[in-house]
PDB file of N, CA and C in Angstrom:
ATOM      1  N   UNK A   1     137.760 -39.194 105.912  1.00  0.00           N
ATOM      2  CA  UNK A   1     136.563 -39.992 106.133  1.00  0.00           C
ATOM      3  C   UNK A   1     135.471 -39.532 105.170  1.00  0.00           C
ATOM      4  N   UNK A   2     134.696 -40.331 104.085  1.00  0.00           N
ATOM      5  CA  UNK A   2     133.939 -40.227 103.500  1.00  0.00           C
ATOM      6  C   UNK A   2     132.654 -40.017 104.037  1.00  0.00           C
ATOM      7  N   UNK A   3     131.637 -38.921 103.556  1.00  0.00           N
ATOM      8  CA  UNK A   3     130.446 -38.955 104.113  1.00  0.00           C
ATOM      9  C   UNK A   3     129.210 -39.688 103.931  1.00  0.00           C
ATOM     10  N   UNK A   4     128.553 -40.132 104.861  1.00  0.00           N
ATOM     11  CA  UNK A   4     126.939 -40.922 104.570  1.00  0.00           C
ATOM     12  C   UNK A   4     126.372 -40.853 103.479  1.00  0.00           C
ATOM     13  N   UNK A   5     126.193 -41.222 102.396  1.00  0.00           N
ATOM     14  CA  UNK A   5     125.252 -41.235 101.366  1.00  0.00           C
ATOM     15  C   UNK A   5     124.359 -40.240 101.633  1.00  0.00           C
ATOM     16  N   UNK A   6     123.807 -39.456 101.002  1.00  0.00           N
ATOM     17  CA  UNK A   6     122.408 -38.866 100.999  1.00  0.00           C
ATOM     18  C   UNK A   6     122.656 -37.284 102.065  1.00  0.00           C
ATOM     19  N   UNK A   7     123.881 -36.924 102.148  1.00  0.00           N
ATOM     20  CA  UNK A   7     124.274 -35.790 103.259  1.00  0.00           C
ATOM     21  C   UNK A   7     124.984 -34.994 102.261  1.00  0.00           C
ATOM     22  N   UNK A   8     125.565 -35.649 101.173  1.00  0.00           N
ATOM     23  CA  UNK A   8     126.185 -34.404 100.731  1.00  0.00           C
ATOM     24  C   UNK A   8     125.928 -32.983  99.841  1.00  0.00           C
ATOM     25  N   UNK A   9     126.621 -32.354  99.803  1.00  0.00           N
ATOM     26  CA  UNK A   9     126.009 -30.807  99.577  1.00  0.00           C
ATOM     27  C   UNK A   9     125.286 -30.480  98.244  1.00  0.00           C
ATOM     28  N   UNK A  10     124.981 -31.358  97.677  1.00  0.00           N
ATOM     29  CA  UNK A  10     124.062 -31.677  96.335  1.00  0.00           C
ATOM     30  C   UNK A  10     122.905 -32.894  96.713  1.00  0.00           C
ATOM     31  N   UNK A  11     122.783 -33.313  97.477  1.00  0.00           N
ATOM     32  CA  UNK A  11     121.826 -33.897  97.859  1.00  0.00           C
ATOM     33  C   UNK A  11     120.428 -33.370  98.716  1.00  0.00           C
ATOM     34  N   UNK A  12     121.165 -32.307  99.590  1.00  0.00           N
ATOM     35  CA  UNK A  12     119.760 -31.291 100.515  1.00  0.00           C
ATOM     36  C   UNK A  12     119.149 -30.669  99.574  1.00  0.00           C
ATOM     37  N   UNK A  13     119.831 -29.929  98.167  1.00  0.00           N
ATOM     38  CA  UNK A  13     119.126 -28.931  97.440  1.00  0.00           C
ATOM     39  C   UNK A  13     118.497 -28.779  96.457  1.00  0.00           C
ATOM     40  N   UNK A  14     118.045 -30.105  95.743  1.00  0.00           N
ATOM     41  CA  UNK A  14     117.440 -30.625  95.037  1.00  0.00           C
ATOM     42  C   UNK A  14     116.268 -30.508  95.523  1.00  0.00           C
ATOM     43  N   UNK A  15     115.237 -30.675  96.482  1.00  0.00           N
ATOM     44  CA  UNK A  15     113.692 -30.802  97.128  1.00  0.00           C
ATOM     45  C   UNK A  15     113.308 -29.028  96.993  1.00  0.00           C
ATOM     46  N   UNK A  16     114.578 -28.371  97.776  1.00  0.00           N
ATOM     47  CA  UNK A  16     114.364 -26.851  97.789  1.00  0.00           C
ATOM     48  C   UNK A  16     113.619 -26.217  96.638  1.00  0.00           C
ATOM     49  N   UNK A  17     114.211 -26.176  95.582  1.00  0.00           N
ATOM     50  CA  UNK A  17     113.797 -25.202  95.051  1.00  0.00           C
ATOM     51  C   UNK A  17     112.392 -25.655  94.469  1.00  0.00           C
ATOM     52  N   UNK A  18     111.938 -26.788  94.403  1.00  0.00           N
ATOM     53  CA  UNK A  18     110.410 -27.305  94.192  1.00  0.00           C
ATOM     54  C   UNK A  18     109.704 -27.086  95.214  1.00  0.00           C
ATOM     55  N   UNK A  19     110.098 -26.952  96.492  1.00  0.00           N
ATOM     56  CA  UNK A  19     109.341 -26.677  97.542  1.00  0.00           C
ATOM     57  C   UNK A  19     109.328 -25.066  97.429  1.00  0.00           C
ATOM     58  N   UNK A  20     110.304 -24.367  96.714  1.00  0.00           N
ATOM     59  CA  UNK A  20     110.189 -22.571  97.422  1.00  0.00           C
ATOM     60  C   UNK A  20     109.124 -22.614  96.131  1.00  0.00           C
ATOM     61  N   UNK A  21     109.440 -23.544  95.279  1.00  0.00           N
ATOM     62  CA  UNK A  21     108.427 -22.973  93.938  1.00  0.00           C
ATOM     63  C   UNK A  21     106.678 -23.187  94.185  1.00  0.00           C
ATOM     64  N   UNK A  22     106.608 -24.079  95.228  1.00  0.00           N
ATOM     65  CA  UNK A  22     104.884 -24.672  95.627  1.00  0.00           C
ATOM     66  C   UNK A  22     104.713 -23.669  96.475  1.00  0.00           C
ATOM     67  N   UNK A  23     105.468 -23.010  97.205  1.00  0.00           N
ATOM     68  CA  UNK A  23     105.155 -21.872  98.332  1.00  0.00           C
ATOM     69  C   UNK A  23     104.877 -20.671  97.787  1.00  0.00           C
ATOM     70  N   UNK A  24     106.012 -20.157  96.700  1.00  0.00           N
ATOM     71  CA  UNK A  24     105.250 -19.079  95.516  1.00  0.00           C
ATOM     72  C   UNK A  24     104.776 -19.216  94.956  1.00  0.00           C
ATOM     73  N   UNK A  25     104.089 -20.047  94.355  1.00  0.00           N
ATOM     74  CA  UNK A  25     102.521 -20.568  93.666  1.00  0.00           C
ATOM     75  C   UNK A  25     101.356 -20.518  94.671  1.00  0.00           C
ATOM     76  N   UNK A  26     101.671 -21.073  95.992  1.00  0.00           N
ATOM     77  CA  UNK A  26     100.850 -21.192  97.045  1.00  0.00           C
ATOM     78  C   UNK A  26     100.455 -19.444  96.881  1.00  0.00           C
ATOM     79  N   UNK A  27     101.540 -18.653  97.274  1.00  0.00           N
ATOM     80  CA  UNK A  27     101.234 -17.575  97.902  1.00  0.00           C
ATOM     81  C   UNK A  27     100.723 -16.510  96.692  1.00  0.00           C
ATOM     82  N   UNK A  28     101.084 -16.750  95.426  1.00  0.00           N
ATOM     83  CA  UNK A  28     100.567 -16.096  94.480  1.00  0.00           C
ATOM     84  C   UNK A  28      98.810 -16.080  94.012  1.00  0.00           C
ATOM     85  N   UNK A  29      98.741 -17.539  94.320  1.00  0.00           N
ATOM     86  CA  UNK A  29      97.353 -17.761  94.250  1.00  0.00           C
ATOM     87  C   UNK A  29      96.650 -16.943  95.433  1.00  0.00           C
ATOM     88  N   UNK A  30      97.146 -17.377  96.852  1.00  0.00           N
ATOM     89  CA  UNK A  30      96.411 -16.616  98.187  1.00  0.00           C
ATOM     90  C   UNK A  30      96.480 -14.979  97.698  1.00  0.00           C
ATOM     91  N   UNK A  31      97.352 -14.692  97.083  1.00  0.00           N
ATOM     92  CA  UNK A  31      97.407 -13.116  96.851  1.00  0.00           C
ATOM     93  C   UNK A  31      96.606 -12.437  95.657  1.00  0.00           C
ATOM     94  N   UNK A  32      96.417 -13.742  94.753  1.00  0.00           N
ATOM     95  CA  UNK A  32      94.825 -13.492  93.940  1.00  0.00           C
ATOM     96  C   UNK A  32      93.798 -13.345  94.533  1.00  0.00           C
ATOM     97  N   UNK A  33      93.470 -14.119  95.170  1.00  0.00           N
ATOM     98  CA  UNK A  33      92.206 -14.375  95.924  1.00  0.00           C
ATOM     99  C   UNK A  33      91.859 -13.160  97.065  1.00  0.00           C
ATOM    100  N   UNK A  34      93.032 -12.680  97.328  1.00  0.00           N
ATOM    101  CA  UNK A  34      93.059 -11.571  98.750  1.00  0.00           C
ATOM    102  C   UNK A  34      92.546 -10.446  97.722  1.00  0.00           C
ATOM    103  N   UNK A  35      93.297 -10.195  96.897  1.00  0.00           N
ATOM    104  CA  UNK A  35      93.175  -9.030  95.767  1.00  0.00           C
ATOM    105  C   UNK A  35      91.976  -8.897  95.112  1.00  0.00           C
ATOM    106  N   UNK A  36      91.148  -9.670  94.595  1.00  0.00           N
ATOM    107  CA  UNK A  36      89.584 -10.037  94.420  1.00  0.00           C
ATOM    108  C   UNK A  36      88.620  -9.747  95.670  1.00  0.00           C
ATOM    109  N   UNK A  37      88.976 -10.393  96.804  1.00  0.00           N
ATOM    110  CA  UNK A  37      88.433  -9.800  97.183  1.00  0.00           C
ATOM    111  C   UNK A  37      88.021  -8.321  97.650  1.00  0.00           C
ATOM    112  N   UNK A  38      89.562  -7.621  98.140  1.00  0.00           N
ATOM    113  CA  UNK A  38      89.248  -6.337  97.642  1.00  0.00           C
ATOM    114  C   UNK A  38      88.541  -5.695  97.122  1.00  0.00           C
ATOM    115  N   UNK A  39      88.404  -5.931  95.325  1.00  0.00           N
ATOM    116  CA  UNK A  39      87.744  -5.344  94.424  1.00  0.00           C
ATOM    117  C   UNK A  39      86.307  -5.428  94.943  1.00  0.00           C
ATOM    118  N   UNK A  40      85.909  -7.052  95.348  1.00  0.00           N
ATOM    119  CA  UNK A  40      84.687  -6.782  95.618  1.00  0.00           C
ATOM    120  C   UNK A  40      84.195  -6.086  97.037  1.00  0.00           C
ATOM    121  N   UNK A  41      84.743  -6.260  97.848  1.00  0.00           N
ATOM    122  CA  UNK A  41      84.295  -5.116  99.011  1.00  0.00           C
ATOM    123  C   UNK A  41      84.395  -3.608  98.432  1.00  0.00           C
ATOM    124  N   UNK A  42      85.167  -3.571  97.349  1.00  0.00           N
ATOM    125  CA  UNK A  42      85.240  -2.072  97.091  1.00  0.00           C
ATOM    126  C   UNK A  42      83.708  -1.583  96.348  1.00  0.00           C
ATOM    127  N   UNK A  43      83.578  -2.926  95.182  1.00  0.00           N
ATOM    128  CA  UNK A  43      82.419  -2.989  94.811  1.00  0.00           C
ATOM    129  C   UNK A  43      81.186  -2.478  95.613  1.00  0.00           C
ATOM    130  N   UNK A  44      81.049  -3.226  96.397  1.00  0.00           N
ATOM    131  CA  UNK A  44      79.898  -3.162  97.201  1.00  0.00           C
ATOM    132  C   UNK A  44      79.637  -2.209  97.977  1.00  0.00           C
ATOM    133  N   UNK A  45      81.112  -1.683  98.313  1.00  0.00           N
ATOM    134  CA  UNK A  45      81.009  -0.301  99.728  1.00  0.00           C
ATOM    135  C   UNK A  45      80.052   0.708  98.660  1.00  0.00           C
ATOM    136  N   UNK A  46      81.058   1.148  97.428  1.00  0.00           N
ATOM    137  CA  UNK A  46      80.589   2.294  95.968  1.00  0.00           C
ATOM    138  C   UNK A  46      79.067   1.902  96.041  1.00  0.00           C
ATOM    139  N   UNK A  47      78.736   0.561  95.396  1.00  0.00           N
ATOM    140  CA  UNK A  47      77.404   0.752  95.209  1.00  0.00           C
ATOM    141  C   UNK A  47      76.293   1.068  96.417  1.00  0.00           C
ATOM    142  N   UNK A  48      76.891   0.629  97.602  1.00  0.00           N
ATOM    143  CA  UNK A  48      75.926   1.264  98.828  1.00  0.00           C
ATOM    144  C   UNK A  48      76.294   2.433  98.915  1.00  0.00           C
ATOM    145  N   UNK A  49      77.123   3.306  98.883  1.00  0.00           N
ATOM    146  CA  UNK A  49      77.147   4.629  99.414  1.00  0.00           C
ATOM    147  C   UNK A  49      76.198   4.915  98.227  1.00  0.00           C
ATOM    148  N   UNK A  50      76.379   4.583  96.703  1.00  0.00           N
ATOM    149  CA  UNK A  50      75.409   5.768  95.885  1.00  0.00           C
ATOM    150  C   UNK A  50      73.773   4.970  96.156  1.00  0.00           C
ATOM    151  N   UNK A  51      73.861   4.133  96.662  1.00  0.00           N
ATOM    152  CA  UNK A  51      72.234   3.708  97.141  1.00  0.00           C
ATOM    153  C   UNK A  51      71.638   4.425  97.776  1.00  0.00           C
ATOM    154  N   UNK A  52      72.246   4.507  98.959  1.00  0.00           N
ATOM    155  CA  UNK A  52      72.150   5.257 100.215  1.00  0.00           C
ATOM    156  C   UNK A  52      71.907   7.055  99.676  1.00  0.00           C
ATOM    157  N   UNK A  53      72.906   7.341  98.824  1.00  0.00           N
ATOM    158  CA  UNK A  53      72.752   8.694  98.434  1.00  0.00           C
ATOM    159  C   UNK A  53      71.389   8.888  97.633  1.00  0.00           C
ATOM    160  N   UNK A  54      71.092   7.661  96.893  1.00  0.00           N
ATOM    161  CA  UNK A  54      69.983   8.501  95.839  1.00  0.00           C
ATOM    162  C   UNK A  54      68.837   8.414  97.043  1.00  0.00           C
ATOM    163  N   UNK A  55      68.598   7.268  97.974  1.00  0.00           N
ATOM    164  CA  UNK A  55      67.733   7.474  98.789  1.00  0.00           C
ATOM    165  C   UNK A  55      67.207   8.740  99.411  1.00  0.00           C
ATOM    166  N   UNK A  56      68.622   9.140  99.915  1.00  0.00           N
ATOM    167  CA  UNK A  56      68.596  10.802 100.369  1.00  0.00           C
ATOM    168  C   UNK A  56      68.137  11.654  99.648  1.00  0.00           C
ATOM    169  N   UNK A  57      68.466  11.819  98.420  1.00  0.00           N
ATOM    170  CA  UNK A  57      68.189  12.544  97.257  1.00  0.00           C
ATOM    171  C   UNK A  57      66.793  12.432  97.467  1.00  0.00           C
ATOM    172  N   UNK A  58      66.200  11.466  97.079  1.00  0.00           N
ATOM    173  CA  UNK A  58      64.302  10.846  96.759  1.00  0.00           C
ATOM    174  C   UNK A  58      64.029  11.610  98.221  1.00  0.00           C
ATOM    175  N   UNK A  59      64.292  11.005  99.316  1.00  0.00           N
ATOM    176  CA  UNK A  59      63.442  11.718 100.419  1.00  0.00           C
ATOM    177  C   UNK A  59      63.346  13.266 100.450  1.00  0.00           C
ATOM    178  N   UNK A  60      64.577  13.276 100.386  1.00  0.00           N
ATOM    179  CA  UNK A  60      64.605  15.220 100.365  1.00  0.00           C
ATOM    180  C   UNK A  60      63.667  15.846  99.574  1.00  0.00           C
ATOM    181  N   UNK A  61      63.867  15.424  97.908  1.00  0.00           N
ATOM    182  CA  UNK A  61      62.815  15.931  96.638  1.00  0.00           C
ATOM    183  C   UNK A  61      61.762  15.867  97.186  1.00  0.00           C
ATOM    184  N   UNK A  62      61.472  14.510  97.912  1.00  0.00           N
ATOM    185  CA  UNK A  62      59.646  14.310  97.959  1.00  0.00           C
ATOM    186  C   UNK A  62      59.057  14.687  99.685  1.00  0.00           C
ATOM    187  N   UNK A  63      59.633  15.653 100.150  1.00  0.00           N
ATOM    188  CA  UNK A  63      59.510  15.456 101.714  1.00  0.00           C
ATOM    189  C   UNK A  63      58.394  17.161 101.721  1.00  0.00           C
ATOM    190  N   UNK A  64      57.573  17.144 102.465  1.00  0.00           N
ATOM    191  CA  UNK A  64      56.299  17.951 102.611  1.00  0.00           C
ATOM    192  C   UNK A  64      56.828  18.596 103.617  1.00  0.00           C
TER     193      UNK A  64
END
């Protein structure tokens, strides 16, 4: 018995690998964007702690 048009085992796997390829593009991009942000929270933590430090510094020098 011959099978249904459109069932056979070269027909499901054609969509696949364009779809796994939009999902690793998808997820490469989300994993840019995650990774940036990083940098910048890292950014920002560094520059507040040495804010915070020179503050300390100034009060201490100038404290009576």
């Amino acid at each position: 018995m011959s099978e249904p048009q459109g069932t056979g085992p070269d027909m499901g796997q054609e969509p696949r690998p364009a779809m796994d390829e939009s999902l690793e593009k998808r997820r490469l991009a989300q994993e840019t964007k995650n990774e940036r942000q990083v940098w910048y929270f890292l950014a920002y933590f560094l520059f507040g702690i040495h804010f915070v430090a020179f503050v300390m510094i100034y009060a201490v020098r100038h404290a009576h």
